[in-house]
Protein backbone atom coordinates (compact mmCIF):
# COMPACT_ATOMS: atom_id res chain seq x y z
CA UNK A 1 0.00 0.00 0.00
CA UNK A 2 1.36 3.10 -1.01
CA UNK A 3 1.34 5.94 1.65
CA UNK A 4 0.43 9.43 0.24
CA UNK A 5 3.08 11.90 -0.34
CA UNK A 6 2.86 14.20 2.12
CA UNK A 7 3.04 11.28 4.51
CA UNK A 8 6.29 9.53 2.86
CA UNK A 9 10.14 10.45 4.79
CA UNK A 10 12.28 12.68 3.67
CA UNK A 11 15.21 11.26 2.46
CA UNK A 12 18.36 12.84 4.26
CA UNK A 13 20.28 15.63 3.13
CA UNK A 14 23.74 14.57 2.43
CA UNK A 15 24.86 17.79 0.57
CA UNK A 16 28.08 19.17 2.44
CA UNK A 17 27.40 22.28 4.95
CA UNK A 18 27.89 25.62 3.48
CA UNK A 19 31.24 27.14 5.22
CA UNK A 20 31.51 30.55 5.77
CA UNK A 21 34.40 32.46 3.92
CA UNK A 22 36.82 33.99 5.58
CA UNK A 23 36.91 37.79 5.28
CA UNK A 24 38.97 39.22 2.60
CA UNK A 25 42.36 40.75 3.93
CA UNK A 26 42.03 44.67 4.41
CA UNK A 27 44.92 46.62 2.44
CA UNK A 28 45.81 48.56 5.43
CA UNK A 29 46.36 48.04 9.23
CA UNK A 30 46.56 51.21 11.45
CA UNK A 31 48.63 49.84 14.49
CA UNK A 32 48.80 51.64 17.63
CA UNK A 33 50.50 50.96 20.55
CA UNK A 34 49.14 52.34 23.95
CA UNK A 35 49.51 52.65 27.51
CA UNK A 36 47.54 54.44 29.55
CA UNK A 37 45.61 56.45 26.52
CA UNK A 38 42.39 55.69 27.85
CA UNK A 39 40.65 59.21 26.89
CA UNK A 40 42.02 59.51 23.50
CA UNK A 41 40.64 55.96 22.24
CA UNK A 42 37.24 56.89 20.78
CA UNK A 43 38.56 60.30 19.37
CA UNK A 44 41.12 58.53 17.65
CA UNK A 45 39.30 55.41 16.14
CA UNK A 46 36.40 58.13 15.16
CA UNK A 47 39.40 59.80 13.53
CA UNK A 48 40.50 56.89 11.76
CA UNK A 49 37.05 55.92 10.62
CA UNK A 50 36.53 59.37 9.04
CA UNK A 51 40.11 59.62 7.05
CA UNK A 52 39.65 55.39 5.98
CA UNK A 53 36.08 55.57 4.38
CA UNK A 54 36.01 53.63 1.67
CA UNK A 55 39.69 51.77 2.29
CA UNK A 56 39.32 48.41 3.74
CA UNK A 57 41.06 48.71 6.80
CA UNK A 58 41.24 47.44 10.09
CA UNK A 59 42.52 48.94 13.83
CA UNK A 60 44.90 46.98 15.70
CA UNK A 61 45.51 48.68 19.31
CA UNK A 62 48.28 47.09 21.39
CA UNK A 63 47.64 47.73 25.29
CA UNK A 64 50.96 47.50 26.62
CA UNK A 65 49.87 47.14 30.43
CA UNK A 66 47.52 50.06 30.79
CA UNK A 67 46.44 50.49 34.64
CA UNK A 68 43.73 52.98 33.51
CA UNK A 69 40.51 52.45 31.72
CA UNK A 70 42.07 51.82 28.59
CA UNK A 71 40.96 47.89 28.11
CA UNK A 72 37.28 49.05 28.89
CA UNK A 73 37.71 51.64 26.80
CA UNK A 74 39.30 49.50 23.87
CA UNK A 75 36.40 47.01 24.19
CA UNK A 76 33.61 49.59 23.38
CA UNK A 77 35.18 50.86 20.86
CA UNK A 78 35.63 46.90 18.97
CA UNK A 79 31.68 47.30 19.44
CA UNK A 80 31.53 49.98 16.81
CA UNK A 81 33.83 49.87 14.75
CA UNK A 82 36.68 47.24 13.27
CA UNK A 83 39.06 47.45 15.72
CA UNK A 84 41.16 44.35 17.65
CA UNK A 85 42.76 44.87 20.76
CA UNK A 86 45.74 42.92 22.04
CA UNK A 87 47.28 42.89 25.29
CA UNK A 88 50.54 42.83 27.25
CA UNK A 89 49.94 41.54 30.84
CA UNK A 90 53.11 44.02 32.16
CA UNK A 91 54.35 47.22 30.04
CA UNK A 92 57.02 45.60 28.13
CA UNK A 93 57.79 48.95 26.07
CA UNK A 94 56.48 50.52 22.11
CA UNK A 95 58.41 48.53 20.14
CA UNK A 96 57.55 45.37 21.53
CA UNK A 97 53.74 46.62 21.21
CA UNK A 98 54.53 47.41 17.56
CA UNK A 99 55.67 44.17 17.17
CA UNK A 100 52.73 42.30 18.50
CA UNK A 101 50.57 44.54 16.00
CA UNK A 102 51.78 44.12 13.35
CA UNK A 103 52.23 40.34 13.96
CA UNK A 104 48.72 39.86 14.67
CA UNK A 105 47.73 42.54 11.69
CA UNK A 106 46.27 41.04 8.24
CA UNK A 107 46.88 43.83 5.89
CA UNK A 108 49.61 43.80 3.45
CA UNK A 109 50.24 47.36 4.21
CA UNK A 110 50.88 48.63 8.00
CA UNK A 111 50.10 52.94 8.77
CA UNK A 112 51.43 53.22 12.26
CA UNK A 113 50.48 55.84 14.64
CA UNK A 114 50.78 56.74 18.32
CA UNK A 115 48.16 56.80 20.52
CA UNK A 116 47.68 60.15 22.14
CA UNK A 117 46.49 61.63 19.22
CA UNK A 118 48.92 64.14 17.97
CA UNK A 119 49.76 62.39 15.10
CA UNK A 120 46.79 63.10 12.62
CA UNK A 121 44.66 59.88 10.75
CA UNK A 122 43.68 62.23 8.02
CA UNK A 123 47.33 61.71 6.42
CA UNK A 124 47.33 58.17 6.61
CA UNK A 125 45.50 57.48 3.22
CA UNK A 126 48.37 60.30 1.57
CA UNK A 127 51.23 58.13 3.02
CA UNK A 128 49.50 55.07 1.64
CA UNK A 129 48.70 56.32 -1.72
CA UNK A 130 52.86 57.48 -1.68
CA UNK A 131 53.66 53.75 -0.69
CA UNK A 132 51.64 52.19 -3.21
CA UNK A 133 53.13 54.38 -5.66
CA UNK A 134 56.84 53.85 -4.98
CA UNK A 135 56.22 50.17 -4.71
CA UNK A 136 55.06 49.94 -8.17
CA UNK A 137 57.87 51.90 -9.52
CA UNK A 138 60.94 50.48 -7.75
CA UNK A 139 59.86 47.25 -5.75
CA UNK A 140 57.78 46.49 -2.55
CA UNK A 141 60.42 47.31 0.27
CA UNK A 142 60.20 50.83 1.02
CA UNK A 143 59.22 53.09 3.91
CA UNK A 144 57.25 56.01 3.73
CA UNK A 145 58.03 58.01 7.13
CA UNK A 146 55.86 61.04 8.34
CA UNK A 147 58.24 64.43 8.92
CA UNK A 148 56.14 66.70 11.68
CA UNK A 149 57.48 70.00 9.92
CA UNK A 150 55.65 72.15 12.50
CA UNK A 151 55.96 70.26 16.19
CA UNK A 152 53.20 71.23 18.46
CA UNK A 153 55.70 70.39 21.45
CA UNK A 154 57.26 71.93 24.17
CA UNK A 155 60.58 74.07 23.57
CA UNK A 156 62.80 71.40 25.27
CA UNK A 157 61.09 68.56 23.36
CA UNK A 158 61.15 70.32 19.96
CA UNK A 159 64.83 71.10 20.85
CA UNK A 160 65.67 67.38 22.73
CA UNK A 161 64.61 66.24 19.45
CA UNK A 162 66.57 68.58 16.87
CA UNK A 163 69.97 67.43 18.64
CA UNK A 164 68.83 63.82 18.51
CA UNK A 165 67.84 63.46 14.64
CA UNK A 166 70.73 65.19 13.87
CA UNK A 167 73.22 62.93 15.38
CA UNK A 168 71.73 60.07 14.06
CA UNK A 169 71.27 61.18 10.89
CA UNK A 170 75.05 62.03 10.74
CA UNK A 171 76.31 58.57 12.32
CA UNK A 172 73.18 55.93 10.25
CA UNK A 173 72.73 57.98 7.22
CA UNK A 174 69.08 56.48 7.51
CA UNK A 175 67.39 59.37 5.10
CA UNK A 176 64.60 61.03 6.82
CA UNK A 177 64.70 64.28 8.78
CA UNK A 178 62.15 63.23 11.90
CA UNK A 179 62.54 59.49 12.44
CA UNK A 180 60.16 59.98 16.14
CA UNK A 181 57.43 60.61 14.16
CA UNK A 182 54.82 57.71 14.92
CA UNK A 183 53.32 57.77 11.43
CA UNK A 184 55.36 55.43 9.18
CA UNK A 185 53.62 53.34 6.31
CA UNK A 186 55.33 50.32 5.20
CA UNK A 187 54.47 47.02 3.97
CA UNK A 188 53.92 43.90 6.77
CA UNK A 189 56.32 41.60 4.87
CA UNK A 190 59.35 43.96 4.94
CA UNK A 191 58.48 44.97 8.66
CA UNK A 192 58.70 41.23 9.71
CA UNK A 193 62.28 40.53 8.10
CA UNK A 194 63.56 43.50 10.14
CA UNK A 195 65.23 42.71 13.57
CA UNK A 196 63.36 43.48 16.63
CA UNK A 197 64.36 45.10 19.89
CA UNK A 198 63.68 46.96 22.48
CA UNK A 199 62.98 50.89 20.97
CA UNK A 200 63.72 49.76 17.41
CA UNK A 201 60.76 51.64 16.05
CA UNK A 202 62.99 55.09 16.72
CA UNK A 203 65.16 53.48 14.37
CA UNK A 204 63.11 52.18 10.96
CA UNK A 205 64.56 54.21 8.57
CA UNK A 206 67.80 52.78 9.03
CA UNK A 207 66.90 49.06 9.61
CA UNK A 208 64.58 49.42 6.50
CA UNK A 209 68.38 50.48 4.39
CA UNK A 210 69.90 48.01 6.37
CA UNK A 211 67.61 45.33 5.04
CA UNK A 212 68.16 46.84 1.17
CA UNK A 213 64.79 48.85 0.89
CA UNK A 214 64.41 52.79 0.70
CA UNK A 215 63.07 55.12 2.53
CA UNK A 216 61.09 58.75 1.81
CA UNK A 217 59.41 61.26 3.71
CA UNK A 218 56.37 62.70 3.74
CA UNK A 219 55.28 66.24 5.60
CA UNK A 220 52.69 66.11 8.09
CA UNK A 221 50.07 67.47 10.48
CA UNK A 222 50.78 67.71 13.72
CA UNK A 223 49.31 68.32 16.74
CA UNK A 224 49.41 69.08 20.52
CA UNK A 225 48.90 66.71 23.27
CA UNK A 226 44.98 67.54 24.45
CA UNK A 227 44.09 64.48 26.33
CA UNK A 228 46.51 62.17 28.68
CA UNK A 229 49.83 62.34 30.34
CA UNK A 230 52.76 61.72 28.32
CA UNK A 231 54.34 58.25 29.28
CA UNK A 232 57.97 59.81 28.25
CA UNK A 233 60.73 62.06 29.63
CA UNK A 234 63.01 63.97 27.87
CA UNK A 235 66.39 63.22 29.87
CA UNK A 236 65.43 59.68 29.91
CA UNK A 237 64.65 59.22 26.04
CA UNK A 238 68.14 60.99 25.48
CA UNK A 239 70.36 58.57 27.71
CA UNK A 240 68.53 55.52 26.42
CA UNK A 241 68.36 56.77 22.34
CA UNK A 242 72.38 56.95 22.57
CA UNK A 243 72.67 53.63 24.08
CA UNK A 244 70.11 52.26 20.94
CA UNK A 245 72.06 54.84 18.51
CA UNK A 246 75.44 52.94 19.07
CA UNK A 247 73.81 49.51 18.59
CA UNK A 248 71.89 50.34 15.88
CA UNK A 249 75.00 51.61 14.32
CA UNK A 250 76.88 48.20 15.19
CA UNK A 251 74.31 46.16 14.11
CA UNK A 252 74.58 48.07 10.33
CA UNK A 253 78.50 47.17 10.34
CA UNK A 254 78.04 43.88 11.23
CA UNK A 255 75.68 42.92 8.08
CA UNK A 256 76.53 42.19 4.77
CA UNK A 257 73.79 42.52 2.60
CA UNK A 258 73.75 39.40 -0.22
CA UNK A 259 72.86 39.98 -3.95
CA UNK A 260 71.81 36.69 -4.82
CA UNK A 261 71.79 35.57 -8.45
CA UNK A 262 68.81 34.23 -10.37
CA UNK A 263 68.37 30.71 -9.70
CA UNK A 264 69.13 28.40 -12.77
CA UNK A 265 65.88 26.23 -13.91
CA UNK A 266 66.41 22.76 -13.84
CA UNK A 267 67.93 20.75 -16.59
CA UNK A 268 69.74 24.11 -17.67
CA UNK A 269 72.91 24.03 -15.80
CA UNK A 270 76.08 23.28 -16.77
CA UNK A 271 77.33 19.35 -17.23
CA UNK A 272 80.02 17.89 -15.99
């Protein structure tokens, strides 16, 4: 007896589960290292928002040990907007932050800025646009380095500063007038091969020529300190940047960088 079809099974489904995709890779990661910023995080992601509409991009903050409301602050703003927030269980220091960034970043191209706001978002997609431009000309390694012509700092920082890229400039030879400045585009892959240590990100330019790429400069906005407490002092930074200044300048003598020939497709080499 035949049952009537509405009655009859269903037979089972056997067609594989639809996966979701993974989301495509954003061109551009702003990284941010932070410690104790807690007031300036929604100014500054609003910021970014504004000067990256229409860029795929993504926000990577790196709390390195904040004891403020910076985490709390970091979390609300992941609820509006695409930011990720890492985080360092004890202050271990910017570059290390950096590094954690842009490890855990998925764009091909990195904008770095600091996180108290005086660097300005708005030049980030000029610095990018320069970046793209001098990769397609001459090759992917190259550096694209913000130069704050007008500092909004105090006298003793402005002039703490002068002395400092001066020197350096005169003993690495690294090419850029204001290697402090926090905004710096440069692709992920070249960032990675560089080495890291403790307050390397004062020193990019010259790793960056150390590692065979090139390095311009850009002018920028800058801007005074309105929110926060600086984390830095000026007599400190000095004393430690000529510590980092003579390694940095040891570690370009001891490298020798290889030009490696064109490798020789099998079957074509010489016999013997």
């Amino acid at each position: 007896m035949l049952l009537p079809r509405a009655a009859m099974p269903e037979a089972p489904d056997t067609r594989p589960a639809a996966t979701a995709e993974p989301p495509a890779p954003p061109l551009v990661s702003v990284v941010i290292p932070v410690r104790n910023e807690a007031p300036n995080i929604a100014p500054l992601v609003a910021e970014i928002e504004a000067a990256l509409a229409g860029v795929a991009h993504e926000i990577v903050y790196v709390d390195d040990g904040s004891s403020d409301a910076t985490p709390a602050e970091l979390a609300a703003a992941a609820a509006r907007a695409p930011v990720r927030h890492l985080r360092h269980r004890r202050s271990c220091g910017q570059s290390a932050a950096v590094v954690t960034g842009v490890k855990a970043a998925r764009g091909r191209w990195i904008a770095t800025l600091d996180g108290d706001g005086q660097n300005d978002p708005a030049d980030i997609p000029r610095l990018l646009a320069r970046a793209e431009r001098e990769a397609a000309a001459e090759g992917g390694a190259i550096l694209v380095a913000g130069h704050r012509v007008t500092r909004r700092d105090s006298w003793v920082k402005r002039r703490s500063s002068r002395v400092a890229n001066a020197v350096r400039s005169r003993l690495l030879q690294d090419a850029t007038p204001d290697t402090g400045c926090g905004l710096k585009v440069f692709p992920r892959a070249l960032f990675l091969e560089l080495p890291h240590f403790d307050h390397m990100h004062r020193f990019l330019p010259a790793l960056v020529l150390r590692q065979g790429g090139r390095v311009v400069s850009e002018p920028v906005n800058h801007r005074p300190r309105v929110r926060g407490v600086s984390n830095y002092g000026t007599l400190d930074r000095l004393l430690v940047g000529l510590v980092d200044l003579a390694g940095v300048a040891w570690l370009q003598r001891r490298w020798k960088r290889p030009e490696v020939e064109p490798e020789t497709p099998p079957g074509t080499g010489p016999r013997t």
